[in-house]
Protein backbone atom coordinates (compact mmCIF):
# COMPACT_ATOMS: atom_id res chain seq x y z
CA UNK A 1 -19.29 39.14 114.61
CA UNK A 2 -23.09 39.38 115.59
CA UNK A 3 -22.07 37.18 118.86
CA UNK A 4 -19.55 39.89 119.56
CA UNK A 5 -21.44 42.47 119.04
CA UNK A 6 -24.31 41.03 121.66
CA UNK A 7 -21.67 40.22 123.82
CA UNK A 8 -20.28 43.37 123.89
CA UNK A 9 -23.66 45.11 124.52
CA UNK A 10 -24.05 42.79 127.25
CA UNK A 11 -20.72 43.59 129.29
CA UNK A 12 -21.63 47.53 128.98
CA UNK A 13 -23.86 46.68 131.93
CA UNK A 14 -21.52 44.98 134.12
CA UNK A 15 -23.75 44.54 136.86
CA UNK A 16 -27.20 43.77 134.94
CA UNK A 17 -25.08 40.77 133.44
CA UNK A 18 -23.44 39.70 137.20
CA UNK A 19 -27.36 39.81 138.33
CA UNK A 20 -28.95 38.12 135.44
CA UNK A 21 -25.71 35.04 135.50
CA UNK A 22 -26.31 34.56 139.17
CA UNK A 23 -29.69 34.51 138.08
CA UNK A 24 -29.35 31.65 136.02
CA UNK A 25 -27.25 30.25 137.59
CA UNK A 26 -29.57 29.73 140.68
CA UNK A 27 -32.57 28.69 138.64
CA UNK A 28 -30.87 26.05 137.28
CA UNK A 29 -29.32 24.61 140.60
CA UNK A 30 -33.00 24.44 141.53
CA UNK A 31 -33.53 21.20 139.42
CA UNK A 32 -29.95 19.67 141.19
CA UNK A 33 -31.87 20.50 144.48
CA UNK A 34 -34.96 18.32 143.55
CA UNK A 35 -32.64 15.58 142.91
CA UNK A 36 -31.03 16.30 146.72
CA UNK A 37 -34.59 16.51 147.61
CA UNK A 38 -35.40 13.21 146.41
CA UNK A 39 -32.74 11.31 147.84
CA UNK A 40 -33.70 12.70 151.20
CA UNK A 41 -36.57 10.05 150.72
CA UNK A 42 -35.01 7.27 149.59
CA UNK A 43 -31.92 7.34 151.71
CA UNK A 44 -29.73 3.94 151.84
CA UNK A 45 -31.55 2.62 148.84
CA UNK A 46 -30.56 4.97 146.17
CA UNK A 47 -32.41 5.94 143.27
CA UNK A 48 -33.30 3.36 140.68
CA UNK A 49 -30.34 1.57 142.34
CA UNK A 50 -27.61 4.90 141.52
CA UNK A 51 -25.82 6.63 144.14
CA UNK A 52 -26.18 10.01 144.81
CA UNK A 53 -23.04 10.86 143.71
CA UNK A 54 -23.45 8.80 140.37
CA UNK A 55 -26.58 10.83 139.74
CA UNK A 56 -24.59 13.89 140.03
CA UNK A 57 -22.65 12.58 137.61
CA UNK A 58 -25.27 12.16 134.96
CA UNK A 59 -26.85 15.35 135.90
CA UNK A 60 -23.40 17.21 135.58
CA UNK A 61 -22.96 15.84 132.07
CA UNK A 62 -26.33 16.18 130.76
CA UNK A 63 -26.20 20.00 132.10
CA UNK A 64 -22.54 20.60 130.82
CA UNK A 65 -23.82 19.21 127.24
CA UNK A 66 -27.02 21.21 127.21
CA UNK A 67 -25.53 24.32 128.42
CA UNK A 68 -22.98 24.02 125.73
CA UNK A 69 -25.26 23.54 123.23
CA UNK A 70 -28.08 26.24 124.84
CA UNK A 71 -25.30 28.66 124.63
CA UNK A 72 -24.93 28.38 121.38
CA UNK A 73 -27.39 27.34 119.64
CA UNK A 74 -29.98 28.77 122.27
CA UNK A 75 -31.83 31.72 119.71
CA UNK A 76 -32.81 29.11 117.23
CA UNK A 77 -36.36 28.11 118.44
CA UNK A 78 -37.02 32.00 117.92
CA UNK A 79 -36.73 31.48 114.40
CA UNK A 80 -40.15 30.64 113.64
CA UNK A 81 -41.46 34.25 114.60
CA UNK A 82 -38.76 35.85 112.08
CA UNK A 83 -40.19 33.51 109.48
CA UNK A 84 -43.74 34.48 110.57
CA UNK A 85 -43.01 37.99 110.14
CA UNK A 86 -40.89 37.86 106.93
CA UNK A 87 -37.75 39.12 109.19
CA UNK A 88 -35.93 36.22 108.21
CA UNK A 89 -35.64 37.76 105.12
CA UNK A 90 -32.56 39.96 106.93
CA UNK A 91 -30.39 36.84 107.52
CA UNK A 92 -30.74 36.16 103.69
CA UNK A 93 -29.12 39.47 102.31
CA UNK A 94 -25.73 39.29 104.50
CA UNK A 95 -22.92 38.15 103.32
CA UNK A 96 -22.62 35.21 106.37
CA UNK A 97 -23.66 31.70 106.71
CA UNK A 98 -27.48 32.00 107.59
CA UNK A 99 -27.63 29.24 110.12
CA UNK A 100 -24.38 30.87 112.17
CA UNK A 101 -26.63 34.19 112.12
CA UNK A 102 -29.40 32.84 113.38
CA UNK A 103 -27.88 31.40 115.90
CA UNK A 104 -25.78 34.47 116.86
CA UNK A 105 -29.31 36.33 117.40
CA UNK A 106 -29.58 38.25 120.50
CA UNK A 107 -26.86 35.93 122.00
CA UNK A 108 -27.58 35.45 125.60
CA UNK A 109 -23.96 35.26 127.49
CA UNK A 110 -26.30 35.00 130.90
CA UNK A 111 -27.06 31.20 129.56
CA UNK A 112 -22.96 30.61 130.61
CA UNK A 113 -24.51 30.10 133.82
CA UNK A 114 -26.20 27.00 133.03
CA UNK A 115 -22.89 25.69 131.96
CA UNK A 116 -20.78 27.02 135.32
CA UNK A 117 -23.83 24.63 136.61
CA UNK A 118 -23.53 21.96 135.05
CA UNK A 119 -19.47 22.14 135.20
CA UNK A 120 -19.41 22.20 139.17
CA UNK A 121 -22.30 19.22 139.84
CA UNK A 122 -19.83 17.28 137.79
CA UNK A 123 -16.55 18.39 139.25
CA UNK A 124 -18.09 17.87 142.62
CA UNK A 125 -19.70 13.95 141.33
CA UNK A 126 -16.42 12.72 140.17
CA UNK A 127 -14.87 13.87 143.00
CA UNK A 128 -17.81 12.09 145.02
CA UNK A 129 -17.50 8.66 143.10
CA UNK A 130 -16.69 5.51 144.76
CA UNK A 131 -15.78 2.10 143.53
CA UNK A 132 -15.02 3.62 139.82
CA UNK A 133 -11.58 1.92 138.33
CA UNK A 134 -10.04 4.40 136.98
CA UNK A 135 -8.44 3.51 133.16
CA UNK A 136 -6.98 6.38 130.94
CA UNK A 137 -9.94 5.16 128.61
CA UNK A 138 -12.30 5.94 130.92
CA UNK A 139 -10.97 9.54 132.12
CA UNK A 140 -10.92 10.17 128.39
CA UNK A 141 -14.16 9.45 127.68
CA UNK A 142 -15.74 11.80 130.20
CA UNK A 143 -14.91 15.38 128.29
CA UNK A 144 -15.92 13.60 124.88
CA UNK A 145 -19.04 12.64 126.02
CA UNK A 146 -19.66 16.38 127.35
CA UNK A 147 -18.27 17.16 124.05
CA UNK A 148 -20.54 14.86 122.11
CA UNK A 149 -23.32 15.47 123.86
CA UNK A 150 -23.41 19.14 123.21
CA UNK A 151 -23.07 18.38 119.51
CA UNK A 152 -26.12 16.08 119.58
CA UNK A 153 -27.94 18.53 121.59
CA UNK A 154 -26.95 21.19 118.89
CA UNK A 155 -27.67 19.72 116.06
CA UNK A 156 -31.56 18.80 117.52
CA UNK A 157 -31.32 22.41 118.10
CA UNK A 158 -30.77 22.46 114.54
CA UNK A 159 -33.07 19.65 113.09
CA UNK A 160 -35.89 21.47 115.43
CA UNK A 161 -34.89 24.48 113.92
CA UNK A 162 -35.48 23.46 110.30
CA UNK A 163 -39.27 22.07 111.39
CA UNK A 164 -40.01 26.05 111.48
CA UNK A 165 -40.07 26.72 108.02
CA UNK A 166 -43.19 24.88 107.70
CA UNK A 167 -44.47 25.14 111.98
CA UNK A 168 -43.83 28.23 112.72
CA UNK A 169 -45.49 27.77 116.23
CA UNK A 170 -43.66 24.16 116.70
CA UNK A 171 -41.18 25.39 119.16
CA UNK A 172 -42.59 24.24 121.92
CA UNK A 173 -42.65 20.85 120.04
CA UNK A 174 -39.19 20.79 119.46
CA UNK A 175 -38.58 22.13 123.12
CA UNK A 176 -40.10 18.75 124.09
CA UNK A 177 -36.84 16.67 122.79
CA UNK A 178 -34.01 19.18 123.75
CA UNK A 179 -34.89 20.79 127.52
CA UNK A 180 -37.12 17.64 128.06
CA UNK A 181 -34.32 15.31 127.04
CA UNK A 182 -31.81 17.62 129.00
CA UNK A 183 -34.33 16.57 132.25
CA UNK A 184 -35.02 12.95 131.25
CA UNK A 185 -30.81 12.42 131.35
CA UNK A 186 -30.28 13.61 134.58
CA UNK A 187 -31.84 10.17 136.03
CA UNK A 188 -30.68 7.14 135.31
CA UNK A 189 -31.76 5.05 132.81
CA UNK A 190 -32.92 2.21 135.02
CA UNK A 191 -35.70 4.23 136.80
CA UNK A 192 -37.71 4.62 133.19
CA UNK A 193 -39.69 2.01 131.43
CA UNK A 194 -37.94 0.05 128.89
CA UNK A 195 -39.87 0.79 125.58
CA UNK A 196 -38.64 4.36 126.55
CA UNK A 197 -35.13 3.82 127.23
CA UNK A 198 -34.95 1.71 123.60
CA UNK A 199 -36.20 4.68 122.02
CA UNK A 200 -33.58 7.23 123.44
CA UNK A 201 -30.98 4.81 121.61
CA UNK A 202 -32.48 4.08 118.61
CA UNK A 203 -34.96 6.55 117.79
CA UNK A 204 -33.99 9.97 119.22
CA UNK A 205 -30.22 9.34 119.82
CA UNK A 206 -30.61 10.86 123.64
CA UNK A 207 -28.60 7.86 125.53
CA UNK A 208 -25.39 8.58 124.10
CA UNK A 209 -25.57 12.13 125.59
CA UNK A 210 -24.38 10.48 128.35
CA UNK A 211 -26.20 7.55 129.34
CA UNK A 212 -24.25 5.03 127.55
CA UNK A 213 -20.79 6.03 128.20
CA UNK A 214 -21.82 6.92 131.84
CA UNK A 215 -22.82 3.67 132.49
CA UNK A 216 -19.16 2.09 131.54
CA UNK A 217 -17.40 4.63 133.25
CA UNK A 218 -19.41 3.58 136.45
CA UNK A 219 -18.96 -0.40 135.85
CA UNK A 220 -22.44 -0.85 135.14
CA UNK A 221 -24.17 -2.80 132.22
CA UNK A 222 -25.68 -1.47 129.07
CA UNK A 223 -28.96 -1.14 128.66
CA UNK A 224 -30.69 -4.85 127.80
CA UNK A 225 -30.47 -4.95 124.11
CA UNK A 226 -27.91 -2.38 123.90
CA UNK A 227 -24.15 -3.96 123.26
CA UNK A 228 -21.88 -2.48 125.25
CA UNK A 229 -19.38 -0.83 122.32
CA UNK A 230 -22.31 1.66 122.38
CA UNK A 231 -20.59 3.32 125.00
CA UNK A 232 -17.74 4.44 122.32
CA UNK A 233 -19.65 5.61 120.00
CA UNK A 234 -20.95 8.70 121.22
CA UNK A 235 -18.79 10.85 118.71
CA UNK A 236 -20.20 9.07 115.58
CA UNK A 237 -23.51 9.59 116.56
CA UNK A 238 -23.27 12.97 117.06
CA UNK A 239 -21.33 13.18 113.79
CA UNK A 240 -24.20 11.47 112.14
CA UNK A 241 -26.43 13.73 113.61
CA UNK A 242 -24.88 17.29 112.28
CA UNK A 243 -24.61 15.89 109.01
CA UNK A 244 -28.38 15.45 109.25
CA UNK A 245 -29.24 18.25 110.90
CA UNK A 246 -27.36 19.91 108.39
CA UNK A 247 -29.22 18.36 105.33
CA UNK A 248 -32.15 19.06 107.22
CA UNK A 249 -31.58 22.87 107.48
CA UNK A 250 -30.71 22.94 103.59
CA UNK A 251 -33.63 21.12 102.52
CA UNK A 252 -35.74 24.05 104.89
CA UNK A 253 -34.19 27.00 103.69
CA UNK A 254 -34.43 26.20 99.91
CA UNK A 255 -38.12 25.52 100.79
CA UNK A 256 -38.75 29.35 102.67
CA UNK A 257 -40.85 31.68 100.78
CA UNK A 258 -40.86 34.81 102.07
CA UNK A 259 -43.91 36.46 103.24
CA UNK A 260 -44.09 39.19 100.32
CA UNK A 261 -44.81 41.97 102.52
C-alpha cells in the first residue's frame, strides 16, 4: 500500500519519472562502459583469462540481482536517521509488518532502471557466449541465480539494516558489502587474490550471487577449495540467509528504544 502510494505519486509526473529512469539508467551503464574500456587494453588476452562476453555475463547477473534487490529493499540504509530522530516510532503504530514499511519508504520506481540495465548486458552476454554447452540444467540455473542473488542481496540489505538500531551512522558500513559486492561480482573471480575470493564463499556468502553457478554454466572450474556442487546451491544459501537476516531484524527491533522526545 505505501509502495503504491509512492508509485502512484511518482507516475503523476510522467515526464520527471521518464527523465530521472533514463537517468539511471545511463549512470549505471557507465560502470558496463569501464569494463568496455578495459578490454580495449587488454585485447586478445582477456581479462583474468574471461571473455568479454563472459564478463558481460557476470556483470548482467550481478546487476539484475542488485537491481532486484535495490528496488526493493533500496530505503533501508535510511533507517538509521528515522531511528536517530525517533521517526521510527511511526512504523511501530501501523497496523503492517514494520520491516515491509520500511522498506516501502519513499519507494524509488526510477531504481527499475538499474534493473532494465542489468537485464539487457545479460540478454546481450548470453547471446554473445561462445563455446557454452547448452543443458536444460544449465539454462535453468541462470534465472535462479538472478533470483537467488537478489534474495542474498536483500536480505544483507536486511542484516545491514538491523546494525542501525545500535549504528545509526553505519550505513555507509553496510554500503561497503552490498554496492561494493554488487562491483566486486562484475569481474571474475580469477582476477582477485585468493584469501579474498575464500571469503566471498565462506564468510560473506557473495560468490553464489553469481560467481559459482556462473562459472559451471561457462565450463570453468570452481574456485580451488570450493567443490563444484557449490554451484547448486545458490538457493539454500540465500534461504539461509533470510532466515538470518530475519532473526537478525527481530533481535534489533525488540532492542529499539525510542528516543523519548
Amino acid at each position: 500500500m505505501v509502495a503504491g502510494m509512492w508509485i502512484r505519486s511518482t507516475l503523476t509526473y510522467r515526464s520527471s519519472f521518464a527523465l530521472t529512469f533514463l537517468s539511471s539508467l545511463g549512470v549505471t551503464f557507465f560502470d558496463f562502459v569501464v569494463i568496455l574500456l578495459m578490454f580495449g587494453q587488454v585485447r586478445g588476452r582477456g581479462l583474468g583469462g574471461f571473455s568479454f562476453a563472459e564478463v558481460a555475463f557476470l556483470y548482467g547477473t550481478a546487476g539484475t540481482s542488485f537491481g532486484l534487490a535495490d528496488l526493493v529493499m533500496g530505503s533501508l540504509p535510511r533507517m538509521g536517521g528515522r531511528v536517530r530522530d525517533g521517526s521510527f516510532d511511526t512504523f511501530l503504530l501501523r497496523p503492517a509488518p514494520v520491516l515491509a514499511q520500511v522498506a516501502a519508504d519513499r519507494f524509488a520506481l526510477r531504481r527499475l532502471g538499474r534493473v532494465v540495465q542489468g537485464l539487457i548486458v545479460l540478454v546481450w552476454g548470453l547471446a554473445q557466449l561462445d563455446g557454452v554447452e547448452w543443458s536444460p540444467l544449465k539454462v535453468a540455473l541462470v534465472p535462479v541465480m538472478v533470483v537467488s542473488g537478489a534474495l542474498i542481496f536483500g536480505a544483507l540489505m536486511v542484516l545491514g539494516a538491523s546494525v542501525l538500531f545500535w549504528m545509526q551512522d553505519a550505513s555507509e558500513v553496510t554500503n561497503s558489502f552490498t554496492y561494493g559486492g554488487n562491483t566486486l561480482l562484475q569481474y571474475p573471480p580469477t582476477i582477485f587474490a585468493r584469501d579474498l575470493v575464500r571469503g566471498v564463499v565462506y564468510v560473506v556468502p557473495l560468490a553464489f550471487v553469481n560467481w559459482l553457478p556462473a562459472l559451471y554454466v561457462l565450463g570453468r572450474p570452481a574456485p580451488e577449495g570450493v567443490p563444484d556442487a557449490a554451484a547448486f546451491a545458490s538457493p539454500l544459501v540465500a534461504a539461509v540467509c533470510c532466515v538470518v537476516a530475519g532473526w537478525a531484524w527481530r533481535v534489533g527491533l525488540r532492542a529499539y528504544r525510542s528516543t523519548g522526545s
